[in-house]
N, C-alpha and C. Protein backbone atom coordinates (compact mmCIF):
# COMPACT_ATOMS: atom_id res chain seq x y z
N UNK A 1 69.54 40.27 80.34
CA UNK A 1 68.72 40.81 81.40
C UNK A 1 68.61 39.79 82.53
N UNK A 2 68.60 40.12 83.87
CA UNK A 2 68.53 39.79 85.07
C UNK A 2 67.21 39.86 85.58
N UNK A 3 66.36 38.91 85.73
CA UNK A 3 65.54 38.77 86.53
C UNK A 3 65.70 37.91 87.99
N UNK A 4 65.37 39.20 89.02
CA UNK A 4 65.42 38.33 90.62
C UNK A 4 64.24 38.56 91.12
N UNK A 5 63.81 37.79 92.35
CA UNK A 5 62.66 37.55 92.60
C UNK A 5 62.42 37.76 94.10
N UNK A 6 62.39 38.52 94.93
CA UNK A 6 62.72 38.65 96.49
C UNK A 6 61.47 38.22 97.30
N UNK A 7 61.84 37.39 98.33
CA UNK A 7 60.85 37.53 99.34
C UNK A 7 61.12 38.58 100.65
N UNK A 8 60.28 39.31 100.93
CA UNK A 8 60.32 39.90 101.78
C UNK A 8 59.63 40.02 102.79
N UNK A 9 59.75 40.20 104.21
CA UNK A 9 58.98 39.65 105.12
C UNK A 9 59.38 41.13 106.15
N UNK A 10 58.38 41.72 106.15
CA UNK A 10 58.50 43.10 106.89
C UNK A 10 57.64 43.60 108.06
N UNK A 11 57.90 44.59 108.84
CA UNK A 11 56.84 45.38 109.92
C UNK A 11 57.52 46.32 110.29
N UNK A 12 56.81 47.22 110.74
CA UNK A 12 56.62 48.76 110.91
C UNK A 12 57.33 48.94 112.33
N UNK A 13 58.10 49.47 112.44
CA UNK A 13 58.61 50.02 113.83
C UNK A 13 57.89 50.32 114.75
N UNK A 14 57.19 49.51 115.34
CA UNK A 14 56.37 50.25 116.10
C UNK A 14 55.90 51.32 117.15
N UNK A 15 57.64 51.87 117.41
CA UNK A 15 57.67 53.21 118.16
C UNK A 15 57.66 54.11 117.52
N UNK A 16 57.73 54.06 115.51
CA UNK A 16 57.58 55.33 115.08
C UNK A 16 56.43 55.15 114.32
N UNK A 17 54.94 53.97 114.86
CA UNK A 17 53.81 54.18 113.94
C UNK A 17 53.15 55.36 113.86
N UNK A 18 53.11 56.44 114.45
CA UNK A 18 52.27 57.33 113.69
C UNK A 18 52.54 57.85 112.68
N UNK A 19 54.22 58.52 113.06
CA UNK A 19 55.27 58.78 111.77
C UNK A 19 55.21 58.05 110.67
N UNK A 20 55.04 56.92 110.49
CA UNK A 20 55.07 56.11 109.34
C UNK A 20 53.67 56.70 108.50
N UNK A 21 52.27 56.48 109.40
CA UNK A 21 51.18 56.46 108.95
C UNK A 21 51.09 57.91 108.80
N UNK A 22 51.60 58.96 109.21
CA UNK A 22 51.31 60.18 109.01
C UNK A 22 51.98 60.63 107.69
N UNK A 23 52.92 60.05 107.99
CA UNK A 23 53.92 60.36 106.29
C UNK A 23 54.33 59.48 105.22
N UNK A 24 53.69 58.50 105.27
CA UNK A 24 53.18 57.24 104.15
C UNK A 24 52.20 56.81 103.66
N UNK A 25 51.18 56.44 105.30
CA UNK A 25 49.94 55.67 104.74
C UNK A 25 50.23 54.72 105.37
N UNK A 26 48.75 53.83 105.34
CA UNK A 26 48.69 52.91 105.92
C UNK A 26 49.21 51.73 104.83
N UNK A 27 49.56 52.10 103.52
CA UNK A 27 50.00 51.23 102.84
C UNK A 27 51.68 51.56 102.44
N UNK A 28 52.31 51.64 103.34
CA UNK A 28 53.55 52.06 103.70
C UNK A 28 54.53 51.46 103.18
N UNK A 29 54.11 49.26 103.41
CA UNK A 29 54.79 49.09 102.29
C UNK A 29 54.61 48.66 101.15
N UNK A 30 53.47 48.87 100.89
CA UNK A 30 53.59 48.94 98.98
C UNK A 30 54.36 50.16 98.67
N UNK A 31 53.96 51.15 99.78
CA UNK A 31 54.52 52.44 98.92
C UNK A 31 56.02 52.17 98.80
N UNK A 32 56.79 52.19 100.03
CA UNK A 32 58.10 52.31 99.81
C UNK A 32 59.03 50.49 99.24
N UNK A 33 58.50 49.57 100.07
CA UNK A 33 59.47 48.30 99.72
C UNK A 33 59.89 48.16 98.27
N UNK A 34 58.91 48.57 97.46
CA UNK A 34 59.05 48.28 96.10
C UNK A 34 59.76 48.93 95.38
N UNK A 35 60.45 50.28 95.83
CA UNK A 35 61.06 51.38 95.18
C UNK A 35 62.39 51.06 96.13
N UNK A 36 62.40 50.88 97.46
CA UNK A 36 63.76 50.70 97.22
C UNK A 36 64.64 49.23 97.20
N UNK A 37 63.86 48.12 96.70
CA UNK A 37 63.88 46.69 96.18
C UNK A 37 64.85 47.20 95.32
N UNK A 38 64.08 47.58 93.89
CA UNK A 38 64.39 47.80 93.22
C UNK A 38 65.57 48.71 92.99
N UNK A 39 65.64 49.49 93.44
CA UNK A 39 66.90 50.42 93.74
C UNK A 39 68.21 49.57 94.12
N UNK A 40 68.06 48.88 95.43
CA UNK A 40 68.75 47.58 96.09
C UNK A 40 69.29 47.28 94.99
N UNK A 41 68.61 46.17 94.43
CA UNK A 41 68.31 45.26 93.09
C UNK A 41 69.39 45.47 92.37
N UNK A 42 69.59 47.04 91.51
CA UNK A 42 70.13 47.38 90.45
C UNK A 42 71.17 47.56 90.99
N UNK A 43 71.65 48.41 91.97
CA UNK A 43 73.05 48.36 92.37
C UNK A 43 73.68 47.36 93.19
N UNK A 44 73.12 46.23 93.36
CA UNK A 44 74.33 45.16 93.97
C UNK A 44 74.36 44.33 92.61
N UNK A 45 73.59 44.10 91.50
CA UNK A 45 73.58 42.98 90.88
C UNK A 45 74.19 43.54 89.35
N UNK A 46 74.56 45.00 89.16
CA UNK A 46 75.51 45.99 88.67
C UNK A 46 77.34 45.26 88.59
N UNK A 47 76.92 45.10 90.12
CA UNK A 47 78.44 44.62 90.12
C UNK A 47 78.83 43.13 90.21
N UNK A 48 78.23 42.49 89.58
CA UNK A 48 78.41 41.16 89.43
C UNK A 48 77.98 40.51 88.22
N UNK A 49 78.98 39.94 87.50
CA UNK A 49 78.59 39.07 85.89
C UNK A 49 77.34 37.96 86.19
N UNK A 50 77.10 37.27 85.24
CA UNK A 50 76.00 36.42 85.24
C UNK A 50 76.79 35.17 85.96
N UNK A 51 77.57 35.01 85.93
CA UNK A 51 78.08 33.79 86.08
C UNK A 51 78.15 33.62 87.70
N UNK A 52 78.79 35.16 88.28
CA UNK A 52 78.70 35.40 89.59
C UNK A 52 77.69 35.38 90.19
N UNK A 53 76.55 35.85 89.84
CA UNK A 53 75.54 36.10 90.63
C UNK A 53 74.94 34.27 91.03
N UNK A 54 75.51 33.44 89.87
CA UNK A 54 75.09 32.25 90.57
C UNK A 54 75.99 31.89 91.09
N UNK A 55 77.03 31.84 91.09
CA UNK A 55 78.40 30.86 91.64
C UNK A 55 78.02 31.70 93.60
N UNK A 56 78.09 33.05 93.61
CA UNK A 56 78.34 33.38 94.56
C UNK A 56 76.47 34.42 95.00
N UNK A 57 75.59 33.41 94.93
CA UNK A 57 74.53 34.01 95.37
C UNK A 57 74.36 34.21 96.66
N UNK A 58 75.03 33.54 97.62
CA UNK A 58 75.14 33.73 98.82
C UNK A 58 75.50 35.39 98.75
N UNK A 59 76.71 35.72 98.78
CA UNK A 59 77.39 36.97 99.21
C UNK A 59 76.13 38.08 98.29
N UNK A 60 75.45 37.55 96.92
CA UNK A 60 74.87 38.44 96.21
C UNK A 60 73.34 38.90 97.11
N UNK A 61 73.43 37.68 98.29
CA UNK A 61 71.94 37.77 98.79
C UNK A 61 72.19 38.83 100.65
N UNK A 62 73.27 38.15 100.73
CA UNK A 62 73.68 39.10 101.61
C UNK A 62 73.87 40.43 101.76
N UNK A 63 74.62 40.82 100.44
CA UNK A 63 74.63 42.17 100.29
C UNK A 63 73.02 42.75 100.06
N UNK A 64 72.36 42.22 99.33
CA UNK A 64 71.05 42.97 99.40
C UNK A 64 70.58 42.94 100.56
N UNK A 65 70.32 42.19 101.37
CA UNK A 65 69.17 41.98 102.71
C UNK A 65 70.62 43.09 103.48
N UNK A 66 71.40 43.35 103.60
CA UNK A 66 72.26 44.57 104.17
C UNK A 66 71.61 45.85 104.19
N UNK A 67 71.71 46.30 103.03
CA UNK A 67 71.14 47.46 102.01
C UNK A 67 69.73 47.40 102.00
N UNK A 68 68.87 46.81 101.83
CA UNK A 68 67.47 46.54 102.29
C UNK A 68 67.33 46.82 103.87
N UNK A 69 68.02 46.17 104.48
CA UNK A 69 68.24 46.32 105.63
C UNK A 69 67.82 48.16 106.13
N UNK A 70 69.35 48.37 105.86
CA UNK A 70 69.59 50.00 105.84
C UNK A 70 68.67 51.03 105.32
N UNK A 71 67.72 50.38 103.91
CA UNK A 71 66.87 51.52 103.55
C UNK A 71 66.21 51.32 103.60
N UNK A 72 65.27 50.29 104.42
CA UNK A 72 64.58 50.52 105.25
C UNK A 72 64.25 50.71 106.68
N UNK A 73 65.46 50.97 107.07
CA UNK A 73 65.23 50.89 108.36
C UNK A 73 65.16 53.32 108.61
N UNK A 74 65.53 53.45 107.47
CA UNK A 74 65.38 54.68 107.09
C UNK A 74 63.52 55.53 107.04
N UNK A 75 62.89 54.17 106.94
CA UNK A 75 61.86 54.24 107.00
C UNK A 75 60.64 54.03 108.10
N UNK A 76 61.83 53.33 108.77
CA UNK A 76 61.21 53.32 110.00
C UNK A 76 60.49 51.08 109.74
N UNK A 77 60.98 51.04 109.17
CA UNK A 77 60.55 49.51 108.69
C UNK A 77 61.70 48.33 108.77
N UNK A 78 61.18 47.68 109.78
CA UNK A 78 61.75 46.49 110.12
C UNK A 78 61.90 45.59 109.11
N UNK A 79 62.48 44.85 108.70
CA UNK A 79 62.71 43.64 107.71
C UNK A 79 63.08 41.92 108.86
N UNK A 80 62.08 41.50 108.67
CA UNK A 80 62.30 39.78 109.32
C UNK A 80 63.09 39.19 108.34
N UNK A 81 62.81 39.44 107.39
CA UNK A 81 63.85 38.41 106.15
C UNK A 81 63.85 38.71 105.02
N UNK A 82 64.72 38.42 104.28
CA UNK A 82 65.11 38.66 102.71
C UNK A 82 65.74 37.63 102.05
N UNK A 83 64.97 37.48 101.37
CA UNK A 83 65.45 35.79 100.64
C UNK A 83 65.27 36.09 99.07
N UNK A 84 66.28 35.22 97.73
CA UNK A 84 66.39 35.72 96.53
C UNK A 84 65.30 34.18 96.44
N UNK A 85 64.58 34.29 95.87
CA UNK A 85 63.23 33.19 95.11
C UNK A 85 63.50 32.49 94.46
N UNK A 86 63.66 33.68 93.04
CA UNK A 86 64.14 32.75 91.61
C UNK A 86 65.15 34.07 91.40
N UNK A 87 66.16 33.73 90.39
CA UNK A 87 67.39 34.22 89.40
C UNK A 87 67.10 33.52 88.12
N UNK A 88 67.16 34.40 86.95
CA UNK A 88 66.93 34.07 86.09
C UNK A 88 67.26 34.87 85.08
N UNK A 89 68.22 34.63 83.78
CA UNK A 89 68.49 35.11 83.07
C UNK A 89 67.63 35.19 81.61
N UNK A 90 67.62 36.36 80.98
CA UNK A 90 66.89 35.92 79.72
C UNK A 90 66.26 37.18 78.33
C-alpha cells in the first residue's frame, strides 16, 4: 500500500463565485478537493511501481498537479500549488 500526502493550496475563481456557492457551498473545498485528490491519487500512482514513484517523483508529482489542475479547474477552482509531503510505503 501507497500512502501520499498532498499539499494543496487553492481559491475559488472568482468570476464564477456565485456558481460555486450556489452549487457547492461555501465549503466548496472540503466538498470537492478531497474527492478528486483522491481520484487524481489512484490513477497516476496505478501506473507506477514502488520503486518508480521514488526514483521518478518528480514526473509522479507533475502528473498529478496536471490532473488536479484540470479537475479542478472543472470546478471552477484555482489551484496555487500542489506539492507530494510524504510517500510512504507500508
Amino acid at each position: 500500500m501507497v500512502s501520499i500526502t498532498l499539499r494543496v493550496l487553492s481559491r475559488p475563481d472568482v468570476e464564477h463565485l456565485s456558481k460555486i456557492y450556489q452549487g457547492l457551498g461555501l465549503d466548496y473545498d472540503e466538498r470537492v478537493l478531497p474527492s478528486i485528490g483522491n481520484e487524481v491519487l489512484k490513477s497516476i500512482v496505478a501506473q507506477f511501481d514502488a520503486a518508480e514513484l521514488i526514483t521518478q517523483r518528480e514526473v509522479v508529482s507533475s502528473r498529478i498537479r496536471e490532473d488536479l489542475l484540470q479537475r479542478a479547474g472543472e470546478f471552477n477552482i484555482k489551484l496555487e500549488d500542489v506539492s507530494i509531503t510524504h510517500l510512504t510505503f507500508g
